[in-house]
Protein backbone atom coordinates (compact mmCIF):
# COMPACT_ATOMS: atom_id res chain seq x y z
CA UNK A 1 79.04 -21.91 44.74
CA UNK A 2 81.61 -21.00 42.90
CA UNK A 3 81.26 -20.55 38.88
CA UNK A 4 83.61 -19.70 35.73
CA UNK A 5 81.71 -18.85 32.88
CA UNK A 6 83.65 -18.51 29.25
CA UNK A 7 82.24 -16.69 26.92
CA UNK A 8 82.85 -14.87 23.43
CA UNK A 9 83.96 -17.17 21.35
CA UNK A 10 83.73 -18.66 17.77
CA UNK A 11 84.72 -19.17 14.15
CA UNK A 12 86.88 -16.51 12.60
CA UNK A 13 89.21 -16.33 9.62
CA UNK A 14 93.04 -16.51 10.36
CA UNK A 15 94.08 -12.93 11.00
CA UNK A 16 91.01 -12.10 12.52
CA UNK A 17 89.87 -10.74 16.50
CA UNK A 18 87.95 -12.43 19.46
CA UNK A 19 86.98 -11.12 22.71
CA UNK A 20 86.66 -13.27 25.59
CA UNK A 21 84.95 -12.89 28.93
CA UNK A 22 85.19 -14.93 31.79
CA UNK A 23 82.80 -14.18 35.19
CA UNK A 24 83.49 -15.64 38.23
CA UNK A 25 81.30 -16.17 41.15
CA UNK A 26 81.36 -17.85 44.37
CA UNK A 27 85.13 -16.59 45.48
CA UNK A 28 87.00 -13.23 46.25
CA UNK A 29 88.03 -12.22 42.65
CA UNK A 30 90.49 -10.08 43.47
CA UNK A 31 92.23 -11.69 45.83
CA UNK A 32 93.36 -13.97 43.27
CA UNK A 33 96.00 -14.18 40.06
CA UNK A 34 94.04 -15.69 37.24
CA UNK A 35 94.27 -16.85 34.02
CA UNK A 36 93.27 -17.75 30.77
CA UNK A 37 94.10 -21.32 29.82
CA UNK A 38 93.27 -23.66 26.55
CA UNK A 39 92.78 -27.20 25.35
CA UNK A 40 92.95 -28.17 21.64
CA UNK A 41 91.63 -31.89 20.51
CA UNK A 42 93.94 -34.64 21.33
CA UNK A 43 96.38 -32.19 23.40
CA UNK A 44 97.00 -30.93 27.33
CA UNK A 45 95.60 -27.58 28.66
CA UNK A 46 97.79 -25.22 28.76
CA UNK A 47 98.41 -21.73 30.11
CA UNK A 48 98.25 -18.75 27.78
CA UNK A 49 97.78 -15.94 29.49
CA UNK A 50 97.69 -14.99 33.19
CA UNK A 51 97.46 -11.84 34.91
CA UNK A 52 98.18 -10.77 39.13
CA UNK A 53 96.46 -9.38 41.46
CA UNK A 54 98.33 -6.14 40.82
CA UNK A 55 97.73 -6.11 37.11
CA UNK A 56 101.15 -7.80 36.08
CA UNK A 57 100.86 -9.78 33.04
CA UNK A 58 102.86 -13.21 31.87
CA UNK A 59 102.19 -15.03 28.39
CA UNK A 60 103.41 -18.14 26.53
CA UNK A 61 105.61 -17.29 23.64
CA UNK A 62 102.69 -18.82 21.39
CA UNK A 63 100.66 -16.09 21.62
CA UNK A 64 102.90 -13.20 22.88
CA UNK A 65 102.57 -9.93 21.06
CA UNK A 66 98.91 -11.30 19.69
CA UNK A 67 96.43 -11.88 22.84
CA UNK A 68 95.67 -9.18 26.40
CA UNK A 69 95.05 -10.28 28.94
CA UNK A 70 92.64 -7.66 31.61
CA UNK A 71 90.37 -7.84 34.33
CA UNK A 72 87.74 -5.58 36.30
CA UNK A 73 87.86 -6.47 39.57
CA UNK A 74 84.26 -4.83 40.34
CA UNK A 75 82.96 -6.94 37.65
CA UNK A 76 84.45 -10.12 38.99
CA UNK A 77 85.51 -10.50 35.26
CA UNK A 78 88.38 -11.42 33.08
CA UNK A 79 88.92 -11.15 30.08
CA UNK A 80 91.45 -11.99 26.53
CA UNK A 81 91.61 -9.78 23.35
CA UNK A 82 92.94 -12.08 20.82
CA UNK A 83 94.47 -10.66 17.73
CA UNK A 84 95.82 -11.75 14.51
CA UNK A 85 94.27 -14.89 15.64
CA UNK A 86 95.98 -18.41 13.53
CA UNK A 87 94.77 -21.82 13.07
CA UNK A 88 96.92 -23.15 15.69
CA UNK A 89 94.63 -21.23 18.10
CA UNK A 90 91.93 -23.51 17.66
CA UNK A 91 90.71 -24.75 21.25
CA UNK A 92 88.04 -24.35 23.93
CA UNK A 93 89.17 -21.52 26.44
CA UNK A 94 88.70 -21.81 29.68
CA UNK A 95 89.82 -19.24 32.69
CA UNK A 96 90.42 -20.20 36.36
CA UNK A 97 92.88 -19.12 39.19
CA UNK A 98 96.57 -19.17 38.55
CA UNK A 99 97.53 -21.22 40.19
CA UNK A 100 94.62 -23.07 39.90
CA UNK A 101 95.03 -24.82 42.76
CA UNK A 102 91.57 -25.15 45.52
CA UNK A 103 89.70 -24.58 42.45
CA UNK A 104 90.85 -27.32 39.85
CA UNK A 105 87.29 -28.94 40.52
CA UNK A 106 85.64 -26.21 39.13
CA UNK A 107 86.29 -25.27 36.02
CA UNK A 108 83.32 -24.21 33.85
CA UNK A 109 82.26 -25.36 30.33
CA UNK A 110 84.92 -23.26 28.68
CA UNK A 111 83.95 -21.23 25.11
CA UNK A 112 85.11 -22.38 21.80
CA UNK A 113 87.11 -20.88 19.23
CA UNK A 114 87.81 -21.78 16.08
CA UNK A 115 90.53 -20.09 13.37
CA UNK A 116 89.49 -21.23 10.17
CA UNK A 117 89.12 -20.56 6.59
């Protein structure tokens, strides 16, 4: 069955760090692209941060410079480092494939993070 689970996030002051992790099950990790991608109340989800299957990375201009994106393909895990984190990064994070395509029916519960003072 196959399973993206978020996790890592939270409340944290603007300027602050959060580490996410995402582990995925049920499909050949490394065989795929994937990324990290984020919905904030009332708006679309979006793609932030993607990475190949040979380690090449892509980001929106949003949070260029501020979030990594890595994985560990014997881990089955991605993950985001998210730096000098603002308010307008307020969402839930998910990850999936990128493209998501056979597996936009599965995308897990997502982890929330909040920038706030």
């Amino acid at each position: 069955q196959v399973q993206f689970v978020e996790s890592g996030g939270g409340l944290v002051q603007p300027g602050g760090s959060l580490s996410l992790s995402c582990v995925a099950s049920g499909i050949i990790f490394r065989i795929y692209g994937m990324g990290w991608y984020r919905q904030a109340p009332g708006k679309q989800r979006e793609l932030v941060a993607r990475i190949t299957t040979s380690g090449s990375t892509y980001y929106s201009d949003s949070v260029k410079g501020r979030f990594t994106v890595s994985r560990d393909n014997a881990k089955n895990t991605l993950y985001l480092q998210m730096n000098s984190l603002k308010p307008e990064d307020t969402a839930v994070y998910y990850c999936n494939s990128n493209p998501v395509g056979r597996w936009d029916n599965y995308w897990g519960q997502g982890t929330q993070v909040t920038v706030s003072t």
